[in-house]
Protein backbone atom coordinates (compact mmCIF):
# COMPACT_ATOMS: atom_id res chain seq x y z
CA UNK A 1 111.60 108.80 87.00
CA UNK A 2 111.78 105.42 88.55
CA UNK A 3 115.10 105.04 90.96
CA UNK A 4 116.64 101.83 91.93
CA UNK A 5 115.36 100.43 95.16
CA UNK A 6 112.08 102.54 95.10
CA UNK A 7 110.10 101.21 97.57
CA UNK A 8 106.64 102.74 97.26
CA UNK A 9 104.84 103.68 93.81
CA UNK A 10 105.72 106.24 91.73
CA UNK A 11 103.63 108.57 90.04
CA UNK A 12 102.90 106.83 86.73
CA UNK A 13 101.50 103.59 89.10
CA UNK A 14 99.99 105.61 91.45
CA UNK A 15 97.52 107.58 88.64
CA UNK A 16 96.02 104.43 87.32
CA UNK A 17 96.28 102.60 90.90
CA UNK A 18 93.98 105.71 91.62
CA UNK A 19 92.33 105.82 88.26
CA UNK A 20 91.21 102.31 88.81
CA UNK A 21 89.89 102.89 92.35
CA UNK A 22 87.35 105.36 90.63
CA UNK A 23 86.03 102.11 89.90
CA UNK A 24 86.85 99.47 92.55
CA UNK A 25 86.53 102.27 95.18
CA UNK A 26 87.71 99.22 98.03
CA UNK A 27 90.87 99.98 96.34
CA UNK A 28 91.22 102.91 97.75
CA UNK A 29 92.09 101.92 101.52
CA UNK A 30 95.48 100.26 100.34
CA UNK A 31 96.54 102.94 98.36
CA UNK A 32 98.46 104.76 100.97
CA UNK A 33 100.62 102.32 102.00
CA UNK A 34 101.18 100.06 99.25
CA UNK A 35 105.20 98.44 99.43
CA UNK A 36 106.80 97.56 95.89
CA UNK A 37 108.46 94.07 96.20
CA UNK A 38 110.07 94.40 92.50
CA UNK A 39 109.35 95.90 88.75
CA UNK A 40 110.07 93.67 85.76
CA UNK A 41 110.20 95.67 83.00
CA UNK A 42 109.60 93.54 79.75
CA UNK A 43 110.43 95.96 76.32
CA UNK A 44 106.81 96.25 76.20
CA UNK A 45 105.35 97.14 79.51
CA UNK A 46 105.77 96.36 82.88
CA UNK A 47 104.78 93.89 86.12
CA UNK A 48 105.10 95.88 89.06
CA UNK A 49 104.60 93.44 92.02
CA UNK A 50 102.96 94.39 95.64
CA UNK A 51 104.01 93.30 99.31
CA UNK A 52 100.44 91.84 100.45
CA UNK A 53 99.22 92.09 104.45
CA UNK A 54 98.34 89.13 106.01
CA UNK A 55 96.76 87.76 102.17
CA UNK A 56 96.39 83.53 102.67
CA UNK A 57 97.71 82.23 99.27
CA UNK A 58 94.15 80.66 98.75
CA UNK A 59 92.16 84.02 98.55
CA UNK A 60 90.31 84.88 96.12
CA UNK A 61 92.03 86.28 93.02
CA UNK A 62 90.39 89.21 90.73
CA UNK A 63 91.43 91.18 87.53
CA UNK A 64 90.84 94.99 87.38
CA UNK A 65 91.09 96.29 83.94
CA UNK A 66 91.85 100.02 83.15
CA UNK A 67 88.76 101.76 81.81
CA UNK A 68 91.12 104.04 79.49
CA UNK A 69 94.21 104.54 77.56
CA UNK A 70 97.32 105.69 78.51
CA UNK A 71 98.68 108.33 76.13
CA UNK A 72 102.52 107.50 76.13
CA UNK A 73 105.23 109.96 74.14
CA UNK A 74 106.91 107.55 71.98
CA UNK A 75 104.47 104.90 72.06
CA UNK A 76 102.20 105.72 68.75
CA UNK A 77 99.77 102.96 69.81
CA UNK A 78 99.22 103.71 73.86
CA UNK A 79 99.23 101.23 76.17
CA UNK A 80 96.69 99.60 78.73
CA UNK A 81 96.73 98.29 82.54
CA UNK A 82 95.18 95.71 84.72
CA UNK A 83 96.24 95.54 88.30
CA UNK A 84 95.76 91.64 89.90
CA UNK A 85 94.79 91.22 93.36
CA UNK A 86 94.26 88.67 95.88
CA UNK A 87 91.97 89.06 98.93
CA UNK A 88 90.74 92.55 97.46
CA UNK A 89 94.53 93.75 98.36
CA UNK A 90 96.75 95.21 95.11
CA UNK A 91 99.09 91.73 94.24
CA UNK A 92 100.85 92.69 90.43
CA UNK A 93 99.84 95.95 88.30
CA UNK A 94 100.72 95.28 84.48
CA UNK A 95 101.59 98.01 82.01
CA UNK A 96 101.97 96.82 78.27
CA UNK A 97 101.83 98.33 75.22
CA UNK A 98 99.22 98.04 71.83
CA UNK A 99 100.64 96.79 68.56
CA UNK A 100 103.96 96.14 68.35
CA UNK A 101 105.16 99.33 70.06
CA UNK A 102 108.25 98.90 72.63
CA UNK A 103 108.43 101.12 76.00
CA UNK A 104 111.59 101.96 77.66
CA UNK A 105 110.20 102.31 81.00
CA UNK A 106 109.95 105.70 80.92
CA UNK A 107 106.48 108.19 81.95
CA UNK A 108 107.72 111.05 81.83
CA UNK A 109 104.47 113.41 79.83
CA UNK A 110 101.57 110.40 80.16
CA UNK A 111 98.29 110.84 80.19
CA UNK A 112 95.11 109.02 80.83
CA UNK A 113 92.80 109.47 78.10
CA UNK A 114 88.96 108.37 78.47
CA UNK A 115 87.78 105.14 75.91
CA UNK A 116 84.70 105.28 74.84
């Protein structure tokens, strides 16, 4: 459950931060100490938005999709990810849903299933 004022990730962020480090293994080294600036959830997924270190604003920018889908109760269709960084450090991981499906914000039961 996400509580107001959480500073680090919780557990629904931190499975595909680490799902997508399988791979982007770089990834990895930030993981422990990533700092949540703010989450902006939408009706249909989420931006959850990253303090970066010592990141100039012109470094280089790259999109890391999610290799699977995330199995949501209540959301027939599933939903995907991409996490957005600058300077290889995590900036802004987005959550949104498939079809027309809505999400409340909550993980509670999610998995990560394998696409083919």
């Amino acid at each position: 459950m996400i509580h107001p004022g959480q500073l680090e990730p919780n557990e629904f962020e931190l499975a595909l931060l680490e799902r997508l480090a399988v791979a982007h293994p770089p990834l990895r080294e930030h993981l422990g100490h990533l700092h949540v600036l703010s989450r902006e959830f939408t009706g249909v997924g989420c931006f959850t938005k990253f303090r970066l270190e010592g990141s100039r604003p012109e470094a280089s920018e790259q999109q890391l999709g999610l290799n699977g889908l995330i199995v949501m109760p209540n959301v027939p269709n599933g939903m995907g990810a991409v996490l957005f960084c600058r300077g290889g450090q995590p900036e802004i991981l987005e959550t949104f849903t498939y079809g027309a499906d809505h999400w409340d914000g909550e993980y509670d039961g999610f998995s990560i299933r394998e696409t083919v």
